[in-house]
PDB file of N, CA and C in Angstrom:
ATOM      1  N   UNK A   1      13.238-227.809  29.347  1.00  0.00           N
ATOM      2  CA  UNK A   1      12.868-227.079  28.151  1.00  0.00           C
ATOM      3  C   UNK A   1      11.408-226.643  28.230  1.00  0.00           C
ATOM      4  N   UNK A   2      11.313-225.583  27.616  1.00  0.00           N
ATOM      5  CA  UNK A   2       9.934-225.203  27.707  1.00  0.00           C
ATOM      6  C   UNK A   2       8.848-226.163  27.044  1.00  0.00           C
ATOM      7  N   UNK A   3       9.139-226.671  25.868  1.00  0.00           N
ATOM      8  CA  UNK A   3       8.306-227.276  24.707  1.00  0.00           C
ATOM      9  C   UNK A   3       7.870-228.207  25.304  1.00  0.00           C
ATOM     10  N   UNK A   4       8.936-229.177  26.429  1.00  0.00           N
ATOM     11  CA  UNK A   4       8.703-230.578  26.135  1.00  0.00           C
ATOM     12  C   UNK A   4       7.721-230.474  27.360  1.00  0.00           C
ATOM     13  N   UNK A   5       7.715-229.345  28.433  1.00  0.00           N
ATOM     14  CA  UNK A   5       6.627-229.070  29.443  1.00  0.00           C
ATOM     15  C   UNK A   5       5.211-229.247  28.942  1.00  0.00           C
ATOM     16  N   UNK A   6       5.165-228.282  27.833  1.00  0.00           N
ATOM     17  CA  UNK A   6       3.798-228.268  27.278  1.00  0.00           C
ATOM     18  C   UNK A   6       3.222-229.282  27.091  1.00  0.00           C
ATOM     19  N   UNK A   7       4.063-230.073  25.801  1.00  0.00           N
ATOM     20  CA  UNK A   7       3.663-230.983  25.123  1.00  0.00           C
ATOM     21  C   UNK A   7       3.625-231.968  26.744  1.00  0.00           C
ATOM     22  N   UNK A   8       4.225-232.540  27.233  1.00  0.00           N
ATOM     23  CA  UNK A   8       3.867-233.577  28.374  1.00  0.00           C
ATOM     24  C   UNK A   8       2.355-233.088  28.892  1.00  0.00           C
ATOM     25  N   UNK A   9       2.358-231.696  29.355  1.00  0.00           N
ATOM     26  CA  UNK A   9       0.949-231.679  30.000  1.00  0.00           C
ATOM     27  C   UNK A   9      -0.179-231.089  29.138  1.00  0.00           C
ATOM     28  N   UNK A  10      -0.324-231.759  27.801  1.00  0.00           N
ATOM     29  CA  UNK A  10      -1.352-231.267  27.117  1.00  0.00           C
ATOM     30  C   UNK A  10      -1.641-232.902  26.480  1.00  0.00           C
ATOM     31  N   UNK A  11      -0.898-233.977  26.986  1.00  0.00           N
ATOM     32  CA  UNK A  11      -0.607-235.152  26.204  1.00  0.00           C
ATOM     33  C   UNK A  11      -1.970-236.156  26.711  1.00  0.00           C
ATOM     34  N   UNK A  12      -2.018-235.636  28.237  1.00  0.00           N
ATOM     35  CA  UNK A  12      -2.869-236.456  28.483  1.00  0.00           C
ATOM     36  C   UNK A  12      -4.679-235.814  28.619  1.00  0.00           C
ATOM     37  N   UNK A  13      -4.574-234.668  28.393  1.00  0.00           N
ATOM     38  CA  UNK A  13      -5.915-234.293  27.205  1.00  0.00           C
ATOM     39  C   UNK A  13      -6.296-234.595  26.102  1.00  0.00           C
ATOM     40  N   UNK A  14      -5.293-234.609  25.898  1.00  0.00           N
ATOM     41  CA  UNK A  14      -5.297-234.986  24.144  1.00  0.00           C
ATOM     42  C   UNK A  14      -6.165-236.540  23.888  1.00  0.00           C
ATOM     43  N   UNK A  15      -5.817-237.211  24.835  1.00  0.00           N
ATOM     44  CA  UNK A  15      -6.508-238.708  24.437  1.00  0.00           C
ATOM     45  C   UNK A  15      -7.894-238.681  25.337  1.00  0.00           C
ATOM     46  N   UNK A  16      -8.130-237.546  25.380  1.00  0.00           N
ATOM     47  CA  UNK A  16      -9.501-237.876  26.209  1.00  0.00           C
ATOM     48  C   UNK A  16     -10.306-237.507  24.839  1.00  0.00           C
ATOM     49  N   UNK A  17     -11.950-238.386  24.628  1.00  0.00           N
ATOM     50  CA  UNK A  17     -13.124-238.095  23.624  1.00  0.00           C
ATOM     51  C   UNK A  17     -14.264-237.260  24.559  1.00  0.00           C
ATOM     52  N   UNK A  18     -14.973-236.959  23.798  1.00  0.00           N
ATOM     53  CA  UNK A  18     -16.404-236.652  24.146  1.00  0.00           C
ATOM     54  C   UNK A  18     -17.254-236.743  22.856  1.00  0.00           C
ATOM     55  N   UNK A  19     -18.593-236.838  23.178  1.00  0.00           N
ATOM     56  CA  UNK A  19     -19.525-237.175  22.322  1.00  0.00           C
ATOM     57  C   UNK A  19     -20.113-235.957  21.857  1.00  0.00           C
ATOM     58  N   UNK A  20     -20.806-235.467  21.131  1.00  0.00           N
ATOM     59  CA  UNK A  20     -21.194-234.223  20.702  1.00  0.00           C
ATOM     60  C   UNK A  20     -22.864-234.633  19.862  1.00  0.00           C
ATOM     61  N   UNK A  21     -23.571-234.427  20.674  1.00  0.00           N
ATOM     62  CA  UNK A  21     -25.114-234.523  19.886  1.00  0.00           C
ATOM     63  C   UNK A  21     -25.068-233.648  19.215  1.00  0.00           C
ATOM     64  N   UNK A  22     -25.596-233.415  17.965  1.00  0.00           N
ATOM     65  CA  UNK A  22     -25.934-232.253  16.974  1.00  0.00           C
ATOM     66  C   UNK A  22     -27.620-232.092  16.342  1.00  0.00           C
ATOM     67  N   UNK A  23     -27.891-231.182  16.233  1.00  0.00           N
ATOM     68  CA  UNK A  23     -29.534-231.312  15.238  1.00  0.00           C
ATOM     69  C   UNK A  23     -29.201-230.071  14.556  1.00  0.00           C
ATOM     70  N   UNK A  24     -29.936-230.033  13.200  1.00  0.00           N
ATOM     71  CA  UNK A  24     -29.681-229.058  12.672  1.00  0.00           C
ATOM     72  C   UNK A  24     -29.256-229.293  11.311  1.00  0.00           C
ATOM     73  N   UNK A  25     -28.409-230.740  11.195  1.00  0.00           N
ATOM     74  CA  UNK A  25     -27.321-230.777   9.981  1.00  0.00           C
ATOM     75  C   UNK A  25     -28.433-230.711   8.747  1.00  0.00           C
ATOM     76  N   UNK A  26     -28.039-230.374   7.561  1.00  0.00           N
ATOM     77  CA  UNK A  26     -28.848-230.780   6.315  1.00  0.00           C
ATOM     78  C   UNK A  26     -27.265-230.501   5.277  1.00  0.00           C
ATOM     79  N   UNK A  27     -27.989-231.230   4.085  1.00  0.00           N
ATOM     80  CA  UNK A  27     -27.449-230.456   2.678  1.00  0.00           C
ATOM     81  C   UNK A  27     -27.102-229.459   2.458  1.00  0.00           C
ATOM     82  N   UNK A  28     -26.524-228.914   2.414  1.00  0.00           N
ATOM     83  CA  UNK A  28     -26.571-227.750   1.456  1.00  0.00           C
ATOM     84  C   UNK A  28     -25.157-227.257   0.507  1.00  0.00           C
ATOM     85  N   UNK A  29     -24.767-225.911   0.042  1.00  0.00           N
ATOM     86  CA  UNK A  29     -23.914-225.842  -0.958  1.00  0.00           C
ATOM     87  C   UNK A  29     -22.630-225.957  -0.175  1.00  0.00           C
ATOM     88  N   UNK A  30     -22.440-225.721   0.993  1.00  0.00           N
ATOM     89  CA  UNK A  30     -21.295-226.185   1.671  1.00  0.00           C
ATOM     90  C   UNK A  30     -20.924-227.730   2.529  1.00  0.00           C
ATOM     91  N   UNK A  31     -22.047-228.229   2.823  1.00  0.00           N
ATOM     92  CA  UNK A  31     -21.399-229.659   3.048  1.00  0.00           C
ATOM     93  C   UNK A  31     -21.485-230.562   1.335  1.00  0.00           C
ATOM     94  N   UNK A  32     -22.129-230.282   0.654  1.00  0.00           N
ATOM     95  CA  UNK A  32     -22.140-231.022  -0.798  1.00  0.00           C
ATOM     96  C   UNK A  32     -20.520-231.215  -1.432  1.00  0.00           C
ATOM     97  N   UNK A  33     -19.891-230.233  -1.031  1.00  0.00           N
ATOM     98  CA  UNK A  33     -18.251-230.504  -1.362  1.00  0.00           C
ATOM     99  C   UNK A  33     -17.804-231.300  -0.153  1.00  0.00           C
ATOM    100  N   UNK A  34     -18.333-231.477   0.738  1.00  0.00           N
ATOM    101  CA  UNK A  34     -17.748-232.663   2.005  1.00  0.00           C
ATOM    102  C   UNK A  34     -17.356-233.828   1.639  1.00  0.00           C
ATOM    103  N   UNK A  35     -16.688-234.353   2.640  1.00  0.00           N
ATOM    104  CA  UNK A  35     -16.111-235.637   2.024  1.00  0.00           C
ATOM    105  C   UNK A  35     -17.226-236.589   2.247  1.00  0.00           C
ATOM    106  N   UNK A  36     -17.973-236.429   3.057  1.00  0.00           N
ATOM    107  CA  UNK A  36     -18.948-237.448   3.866  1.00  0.00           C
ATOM    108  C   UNK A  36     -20.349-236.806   3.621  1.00  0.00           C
ATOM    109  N   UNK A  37     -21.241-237.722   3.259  1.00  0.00           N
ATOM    110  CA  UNK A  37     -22.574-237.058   3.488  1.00  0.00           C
ATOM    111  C   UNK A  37     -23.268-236.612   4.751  1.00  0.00           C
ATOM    112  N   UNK A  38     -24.171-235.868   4.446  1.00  0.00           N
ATOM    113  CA  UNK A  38     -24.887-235.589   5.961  1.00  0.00           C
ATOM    114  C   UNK A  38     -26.306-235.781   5.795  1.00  0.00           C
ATOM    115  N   UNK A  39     -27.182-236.560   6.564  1.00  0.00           N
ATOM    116  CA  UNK A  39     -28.392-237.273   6.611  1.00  0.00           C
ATOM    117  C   UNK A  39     -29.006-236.489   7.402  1.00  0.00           C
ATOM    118  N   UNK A  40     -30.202-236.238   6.992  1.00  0.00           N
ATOM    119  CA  UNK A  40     -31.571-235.674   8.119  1.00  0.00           C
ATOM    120  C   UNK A  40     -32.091-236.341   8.657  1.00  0.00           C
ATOM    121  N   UNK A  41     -31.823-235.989  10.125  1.00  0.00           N
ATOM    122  CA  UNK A  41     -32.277-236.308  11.276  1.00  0.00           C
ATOM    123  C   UNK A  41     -32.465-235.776  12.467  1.00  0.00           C
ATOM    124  N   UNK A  42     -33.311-236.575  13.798  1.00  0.00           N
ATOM    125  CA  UNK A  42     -33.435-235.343  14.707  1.00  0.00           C
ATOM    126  C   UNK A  42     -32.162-235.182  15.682  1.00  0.00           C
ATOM    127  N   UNK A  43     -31.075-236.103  15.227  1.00  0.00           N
ATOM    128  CA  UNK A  43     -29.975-236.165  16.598  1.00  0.00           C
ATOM    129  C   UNK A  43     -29.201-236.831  15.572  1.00  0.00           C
ATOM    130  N   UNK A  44     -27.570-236.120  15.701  1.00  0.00           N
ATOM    131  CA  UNK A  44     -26.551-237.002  15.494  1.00  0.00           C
ATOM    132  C   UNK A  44     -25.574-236.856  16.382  1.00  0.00           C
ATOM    133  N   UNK A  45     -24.884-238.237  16.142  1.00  0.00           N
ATOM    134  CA  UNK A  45     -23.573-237.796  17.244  1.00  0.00           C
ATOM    135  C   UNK A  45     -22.205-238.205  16.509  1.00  0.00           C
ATOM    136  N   UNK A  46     -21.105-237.263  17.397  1.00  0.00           N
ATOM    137  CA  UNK A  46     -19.940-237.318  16.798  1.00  0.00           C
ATOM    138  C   UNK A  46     -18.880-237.445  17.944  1.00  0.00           C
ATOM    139  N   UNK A  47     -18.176-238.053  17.376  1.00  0.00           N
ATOM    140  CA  UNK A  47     -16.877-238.230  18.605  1.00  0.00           C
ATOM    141  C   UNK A  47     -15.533-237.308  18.378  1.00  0.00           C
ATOM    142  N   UNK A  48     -15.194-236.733  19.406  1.00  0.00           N
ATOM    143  CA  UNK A  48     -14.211-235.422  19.124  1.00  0.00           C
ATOM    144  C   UNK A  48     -13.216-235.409  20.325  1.00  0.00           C
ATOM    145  N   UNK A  49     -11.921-235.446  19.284  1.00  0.00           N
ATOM    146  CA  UNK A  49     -11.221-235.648  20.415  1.00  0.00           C
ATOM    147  C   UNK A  49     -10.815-234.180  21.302  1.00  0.00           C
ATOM    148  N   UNK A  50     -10.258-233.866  22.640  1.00  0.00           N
ATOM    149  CA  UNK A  50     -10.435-232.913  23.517  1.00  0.00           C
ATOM    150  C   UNK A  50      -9.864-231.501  22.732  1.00  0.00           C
ATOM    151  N   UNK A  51      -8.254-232.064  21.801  1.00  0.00           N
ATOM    152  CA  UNK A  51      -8.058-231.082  21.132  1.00  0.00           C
ATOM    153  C   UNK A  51      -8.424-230.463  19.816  1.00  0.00           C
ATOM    154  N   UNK A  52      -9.511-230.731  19.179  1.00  0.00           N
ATOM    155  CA  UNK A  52     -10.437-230.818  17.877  1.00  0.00           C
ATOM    156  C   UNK A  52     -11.350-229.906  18.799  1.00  0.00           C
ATOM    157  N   UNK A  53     -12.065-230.014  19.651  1.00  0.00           N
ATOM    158  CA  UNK A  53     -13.147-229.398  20.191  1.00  0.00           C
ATOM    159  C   UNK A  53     -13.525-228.061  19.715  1.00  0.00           C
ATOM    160  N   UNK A  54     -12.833-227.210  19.834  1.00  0.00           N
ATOM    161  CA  UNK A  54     -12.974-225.720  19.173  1.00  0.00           C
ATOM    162  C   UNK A  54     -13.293-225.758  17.805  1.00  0.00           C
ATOM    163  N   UNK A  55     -12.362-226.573  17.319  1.00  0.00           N
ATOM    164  CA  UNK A  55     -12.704-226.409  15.403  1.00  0.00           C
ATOM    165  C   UNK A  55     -13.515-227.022  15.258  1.00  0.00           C
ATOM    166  N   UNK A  56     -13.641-228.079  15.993  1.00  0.00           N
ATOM    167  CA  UNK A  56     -15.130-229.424  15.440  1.00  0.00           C
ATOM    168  C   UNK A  56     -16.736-228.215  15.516  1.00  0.00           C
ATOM    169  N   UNK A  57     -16.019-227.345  16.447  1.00  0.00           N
ATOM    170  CA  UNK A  57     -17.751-226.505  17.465  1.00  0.00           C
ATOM    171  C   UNK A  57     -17.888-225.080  15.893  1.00  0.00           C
ATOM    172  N   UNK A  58     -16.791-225.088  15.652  1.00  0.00           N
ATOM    173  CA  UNK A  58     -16.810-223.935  14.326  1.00  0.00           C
ATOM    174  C   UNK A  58     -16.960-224.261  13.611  1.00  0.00           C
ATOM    175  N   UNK A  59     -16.719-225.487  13.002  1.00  0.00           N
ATOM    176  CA  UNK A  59     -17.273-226.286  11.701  1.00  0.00           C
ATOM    177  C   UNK A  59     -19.089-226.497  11.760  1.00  0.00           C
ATOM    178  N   UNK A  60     -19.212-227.106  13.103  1.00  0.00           N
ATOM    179  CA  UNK A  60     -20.273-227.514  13.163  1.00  0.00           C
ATOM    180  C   UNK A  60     -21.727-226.464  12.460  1.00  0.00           C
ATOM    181  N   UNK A  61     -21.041-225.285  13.798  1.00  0.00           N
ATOM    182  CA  UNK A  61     -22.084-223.895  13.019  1.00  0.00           C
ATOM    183  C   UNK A  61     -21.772-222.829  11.233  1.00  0.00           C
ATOM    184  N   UNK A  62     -20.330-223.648  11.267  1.00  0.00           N
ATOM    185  CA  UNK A  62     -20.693-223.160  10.018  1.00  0.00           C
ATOM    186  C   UNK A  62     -21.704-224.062   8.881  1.00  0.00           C
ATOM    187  N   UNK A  63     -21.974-224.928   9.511  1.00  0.00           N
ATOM    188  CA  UNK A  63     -22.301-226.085   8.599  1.00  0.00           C
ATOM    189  C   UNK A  63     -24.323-225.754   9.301  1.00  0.00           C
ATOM    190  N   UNK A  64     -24.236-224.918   9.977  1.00  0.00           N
ATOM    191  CA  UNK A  64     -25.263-224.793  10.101  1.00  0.00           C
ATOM    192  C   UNK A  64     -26.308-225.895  11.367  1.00  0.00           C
ATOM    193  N   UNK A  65     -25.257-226.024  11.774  1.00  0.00           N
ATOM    194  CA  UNK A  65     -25.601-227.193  13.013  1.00  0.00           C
ATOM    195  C   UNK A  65     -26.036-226.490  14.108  1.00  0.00           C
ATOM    196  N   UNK A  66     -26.833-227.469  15.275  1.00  0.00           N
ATOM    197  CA  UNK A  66     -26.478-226.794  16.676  1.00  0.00           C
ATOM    198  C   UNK A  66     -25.900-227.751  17.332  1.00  0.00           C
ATOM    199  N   UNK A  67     -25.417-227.831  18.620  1.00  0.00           N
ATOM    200  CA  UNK A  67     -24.905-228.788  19.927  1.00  0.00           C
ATOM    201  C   UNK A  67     -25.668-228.566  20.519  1.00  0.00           C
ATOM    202  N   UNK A  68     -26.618-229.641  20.784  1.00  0.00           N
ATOM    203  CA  UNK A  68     -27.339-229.229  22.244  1.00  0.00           C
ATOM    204  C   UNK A  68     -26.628-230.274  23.533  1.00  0.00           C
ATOM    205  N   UNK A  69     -25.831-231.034  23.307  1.00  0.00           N
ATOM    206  CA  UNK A  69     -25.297-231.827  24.702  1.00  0.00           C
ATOM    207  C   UNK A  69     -23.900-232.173  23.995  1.00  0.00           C
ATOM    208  N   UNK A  70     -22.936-232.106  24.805  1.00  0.00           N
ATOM    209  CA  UNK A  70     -21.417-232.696  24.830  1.00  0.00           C
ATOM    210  C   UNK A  70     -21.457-233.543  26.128  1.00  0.00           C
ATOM    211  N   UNK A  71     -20.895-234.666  26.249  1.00  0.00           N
ATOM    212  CA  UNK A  71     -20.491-235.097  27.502  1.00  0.00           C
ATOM    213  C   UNK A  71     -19.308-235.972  27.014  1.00  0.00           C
ATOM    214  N   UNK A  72     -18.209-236.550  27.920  1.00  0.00           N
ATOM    215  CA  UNK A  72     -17.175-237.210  28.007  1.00  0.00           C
ATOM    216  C   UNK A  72     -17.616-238.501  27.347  1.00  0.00           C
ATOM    217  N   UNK A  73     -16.524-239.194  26.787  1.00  0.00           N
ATOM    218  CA  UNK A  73     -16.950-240.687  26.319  1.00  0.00           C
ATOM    219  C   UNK A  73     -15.991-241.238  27.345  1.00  0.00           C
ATOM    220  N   UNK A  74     -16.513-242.172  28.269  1.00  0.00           N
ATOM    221  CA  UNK A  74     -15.980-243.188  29.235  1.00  0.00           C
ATOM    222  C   UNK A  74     -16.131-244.062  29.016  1.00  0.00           C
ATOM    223  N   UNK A  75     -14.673-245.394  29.060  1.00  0.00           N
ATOM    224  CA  UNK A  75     -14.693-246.422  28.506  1.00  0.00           C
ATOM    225  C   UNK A  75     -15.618-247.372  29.186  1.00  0.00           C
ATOM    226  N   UNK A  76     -16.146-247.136  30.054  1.00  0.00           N
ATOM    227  CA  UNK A  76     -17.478-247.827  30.719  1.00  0.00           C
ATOM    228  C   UNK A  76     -18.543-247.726  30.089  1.00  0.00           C
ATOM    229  N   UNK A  77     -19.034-246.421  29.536  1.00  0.00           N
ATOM    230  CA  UNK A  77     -20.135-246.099  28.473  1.00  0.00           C
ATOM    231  C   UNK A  77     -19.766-245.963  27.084  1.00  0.00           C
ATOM    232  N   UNK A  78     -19.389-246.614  26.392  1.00  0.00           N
ATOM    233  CA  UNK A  78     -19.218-246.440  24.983  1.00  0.00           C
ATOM    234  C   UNK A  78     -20.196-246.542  23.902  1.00  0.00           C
ATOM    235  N   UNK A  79     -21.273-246.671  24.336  1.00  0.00           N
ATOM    236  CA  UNK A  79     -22.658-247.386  23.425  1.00  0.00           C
ATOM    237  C   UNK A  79     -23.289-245.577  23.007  1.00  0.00           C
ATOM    238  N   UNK A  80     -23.467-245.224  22.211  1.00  0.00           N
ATOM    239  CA  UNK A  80     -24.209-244.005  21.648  1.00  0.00           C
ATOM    240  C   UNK A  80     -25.385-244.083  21.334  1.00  0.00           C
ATOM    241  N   UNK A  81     -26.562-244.179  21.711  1.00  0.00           N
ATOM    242  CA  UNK A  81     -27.809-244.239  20.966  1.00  0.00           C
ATOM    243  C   UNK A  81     -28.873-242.589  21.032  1.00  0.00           C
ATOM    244  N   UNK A  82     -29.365-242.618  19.831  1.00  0.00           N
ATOM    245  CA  UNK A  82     -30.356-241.672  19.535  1.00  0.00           C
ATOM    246  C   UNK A  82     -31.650-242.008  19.997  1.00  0.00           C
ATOM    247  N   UNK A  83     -31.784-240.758  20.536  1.00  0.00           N
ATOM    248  CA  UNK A  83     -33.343-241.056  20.445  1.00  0.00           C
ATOM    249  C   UNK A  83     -34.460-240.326  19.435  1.00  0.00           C
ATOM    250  N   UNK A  84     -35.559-240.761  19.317  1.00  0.00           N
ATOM    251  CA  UNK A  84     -36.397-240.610  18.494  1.00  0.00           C
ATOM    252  C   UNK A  84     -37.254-239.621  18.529  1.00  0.00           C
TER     253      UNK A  84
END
């Protein structure tokens, strides 16, 4: 079947993360209806899974964000820290 092709080889993308640094975020009249607040700072990070990536990257700039680094989350490196 065609479907079940797809879905098998899109299955094991799907569980892969990556990390997504952001700067940029603030307040304003469109994250204030968010579910979650957003804090000022010089770096945040977010975890996104492989198939979110596109919408997470369109949300982000609509929200007025930038990405300056994505890289893979490997279960060897799982620790996230900001720097200052």
């Amino acid at each position: 079947m065609l479907g079940s092709y797809a879905t098998s080889a899109s299955s094991s993308s799907d569980s892969r993360m990556f990390v997504y640094e952001l700067t940029g975020l603030s307040e304003n009249e469109v994250t204030a209806n968010h579910q979650s607040p957003i804090r000022k700072s010089h770096s945040q990070f977010i975890q996104v899974p492989f198939h979110r990536m596109s919408e997470e990257m369109q949300r982000i700039t609509m929200l007025g964000g930038t990405i300056v680094n994505i890289r893979p989350l490997d279960s060897s490196s799982e620790e996230v820290t900001a720097e200052d």
